[in-house]
Every structure is written in structure tokens, then in C-alpha cells.
C-alpha atoms as a PDB file:
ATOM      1  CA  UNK A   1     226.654 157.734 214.972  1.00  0.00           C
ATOM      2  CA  UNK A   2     224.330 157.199 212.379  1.00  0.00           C
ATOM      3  CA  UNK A   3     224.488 153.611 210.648  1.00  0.00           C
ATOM      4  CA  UNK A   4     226.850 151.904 213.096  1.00  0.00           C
ATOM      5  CA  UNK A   5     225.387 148.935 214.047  1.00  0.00           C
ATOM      6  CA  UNK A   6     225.317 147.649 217.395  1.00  0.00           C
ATOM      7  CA  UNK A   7     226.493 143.983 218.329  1.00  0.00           C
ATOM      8  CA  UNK A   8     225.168 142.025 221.076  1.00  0.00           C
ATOM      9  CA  UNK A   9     226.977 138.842 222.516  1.00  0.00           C
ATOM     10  CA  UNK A  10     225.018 135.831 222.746  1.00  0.00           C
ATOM     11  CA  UNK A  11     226.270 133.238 225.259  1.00  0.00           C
ATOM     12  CA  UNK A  12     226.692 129.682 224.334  1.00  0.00           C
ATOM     13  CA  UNK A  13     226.284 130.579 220.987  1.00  0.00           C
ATOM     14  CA  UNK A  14     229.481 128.319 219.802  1.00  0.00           C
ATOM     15  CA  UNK A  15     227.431 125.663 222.207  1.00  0.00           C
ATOM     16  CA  UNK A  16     223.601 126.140 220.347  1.00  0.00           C
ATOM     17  CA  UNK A  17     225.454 126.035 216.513  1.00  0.00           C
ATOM     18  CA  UNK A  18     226.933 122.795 217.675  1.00  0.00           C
ATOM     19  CA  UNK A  19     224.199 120.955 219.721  1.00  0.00           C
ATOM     20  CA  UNK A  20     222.295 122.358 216.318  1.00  0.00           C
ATOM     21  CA  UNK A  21     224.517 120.941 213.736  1.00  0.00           C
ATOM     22  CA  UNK A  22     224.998 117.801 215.175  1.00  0.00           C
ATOM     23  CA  UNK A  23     221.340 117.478 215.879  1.00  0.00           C
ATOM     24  CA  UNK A  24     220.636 118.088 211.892  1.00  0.00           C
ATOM     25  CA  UNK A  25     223.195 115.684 211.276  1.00  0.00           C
ATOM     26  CA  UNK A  26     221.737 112.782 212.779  1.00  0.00           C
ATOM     27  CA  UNK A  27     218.587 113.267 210.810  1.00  0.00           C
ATOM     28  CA  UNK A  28     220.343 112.759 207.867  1.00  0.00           C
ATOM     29  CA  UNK A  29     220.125 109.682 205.638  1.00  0.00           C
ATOM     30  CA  UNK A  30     223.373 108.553 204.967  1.00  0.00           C
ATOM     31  CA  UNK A  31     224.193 106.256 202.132  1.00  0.00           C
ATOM     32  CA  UNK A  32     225.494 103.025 202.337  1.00  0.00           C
ATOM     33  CA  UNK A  33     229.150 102.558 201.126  1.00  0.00           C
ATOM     34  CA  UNK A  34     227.873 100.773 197.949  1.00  0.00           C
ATOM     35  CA  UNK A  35     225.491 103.398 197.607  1.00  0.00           C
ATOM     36  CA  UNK A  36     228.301 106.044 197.703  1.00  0.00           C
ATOM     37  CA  UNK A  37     230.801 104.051 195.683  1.00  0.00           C
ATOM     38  CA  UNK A  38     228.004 103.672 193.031  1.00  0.00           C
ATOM     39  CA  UNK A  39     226.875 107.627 193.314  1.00  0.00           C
ATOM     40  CA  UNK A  40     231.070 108.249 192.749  1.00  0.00           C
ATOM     41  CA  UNK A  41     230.864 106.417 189.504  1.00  0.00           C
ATOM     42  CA  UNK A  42     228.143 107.405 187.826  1.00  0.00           C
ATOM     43  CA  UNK A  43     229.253 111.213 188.721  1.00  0.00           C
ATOM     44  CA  UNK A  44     232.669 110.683 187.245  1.00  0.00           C
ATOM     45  CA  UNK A  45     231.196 108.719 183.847  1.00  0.00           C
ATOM     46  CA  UNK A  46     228.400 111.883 183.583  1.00  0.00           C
ATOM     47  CA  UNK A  47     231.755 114.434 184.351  1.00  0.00           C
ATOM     48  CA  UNK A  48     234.158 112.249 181.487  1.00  0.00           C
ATOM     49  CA  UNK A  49     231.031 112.271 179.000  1.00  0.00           C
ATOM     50  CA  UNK A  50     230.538 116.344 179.317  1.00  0.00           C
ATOM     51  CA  UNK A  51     233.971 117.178 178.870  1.00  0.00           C
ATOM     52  CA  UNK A  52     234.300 115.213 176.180  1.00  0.00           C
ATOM     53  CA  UNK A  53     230.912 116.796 175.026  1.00  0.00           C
ATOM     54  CA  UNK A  54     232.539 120.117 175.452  1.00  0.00           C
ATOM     55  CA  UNK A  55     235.961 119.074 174.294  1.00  0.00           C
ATOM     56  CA  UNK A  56     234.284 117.956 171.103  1.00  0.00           C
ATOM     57  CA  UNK A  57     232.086 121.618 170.902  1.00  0.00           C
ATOM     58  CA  UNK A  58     234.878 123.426 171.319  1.00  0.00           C
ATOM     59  CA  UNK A  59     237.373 121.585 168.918  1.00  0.00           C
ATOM     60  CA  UNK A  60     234.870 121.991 166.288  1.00  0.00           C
ATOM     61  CA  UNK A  61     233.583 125.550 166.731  1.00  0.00           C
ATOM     62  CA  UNK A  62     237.710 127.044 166.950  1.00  0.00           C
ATOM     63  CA  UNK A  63     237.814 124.898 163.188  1.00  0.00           C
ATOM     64  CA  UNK A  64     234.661 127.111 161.917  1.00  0.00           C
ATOM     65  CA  UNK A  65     236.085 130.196 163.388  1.00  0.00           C
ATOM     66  CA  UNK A  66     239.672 129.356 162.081  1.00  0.00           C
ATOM     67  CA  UNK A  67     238.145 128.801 158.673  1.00  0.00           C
ATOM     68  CA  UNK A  68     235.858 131.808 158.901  1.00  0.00           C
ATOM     69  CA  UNK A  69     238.375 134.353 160.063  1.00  0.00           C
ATOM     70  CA  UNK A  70     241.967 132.758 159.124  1.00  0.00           C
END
């Protein structure tokens, strides 16, 4: 029986994770909805700018390829 592992059952364990989670959630700082509607945009402008970065990078480097190997 080498290697099998043995498995104990806490009780209340499903009770402690929640009492725990919910008790790390309240010390969280949670942004005002401004301060979230703000946070949204800027991700979205940073996510539009690099894929068009990218876009851009790879338009240009299937151009050098095509004219190096076509």
C-alpha cells in the first residue's frame, strides 16, 4: 500500500472556507462605481491600442515574409 495517501475529513470545513472568504472579503477596498467605470475604460482604450499595435506588427511582418519567401 505504498504511496496511497490517506484522507482525513475535516468537519465544518465548507463552514471555515466560508466564514474565511467572506471575512477576506470585507477587508477589501472596493472601488467606487466611477472608480470602476473609469478603470473599464482605460482597460479597454490600453486593450484597442495593443491590438492595433499587434494588428499593425503582424500586417507588416506577413508583407516582409511574403516578399522574402513569395
Amino acid at each position: 500500500m505504498a504511496g496511497k495517501r490517506v484522507t482525513r475529513r475535516q468537519p465544518g470545513r465548507i463552514k471555515r472556507f466560508w466564514r474565511e472568504t467572506t471575512g477576506e472579503l470585507k477587508k477589501v477596498s472596493w472601488p467606487t462605481r466611477q472608480e470602476a467605470i473609469q478603470l473599464t475604460k482605460i482597460v479597454i482604450v490600453v486593450m484597442v491600442l495593443v491590438g492595433a499595435i499587434l494588428g499593425s506588427l503582424d500586417l507588416l511582418f506577413s508583407r516582409m515574409f511574403g516578399l522574402l519567401f513569395g
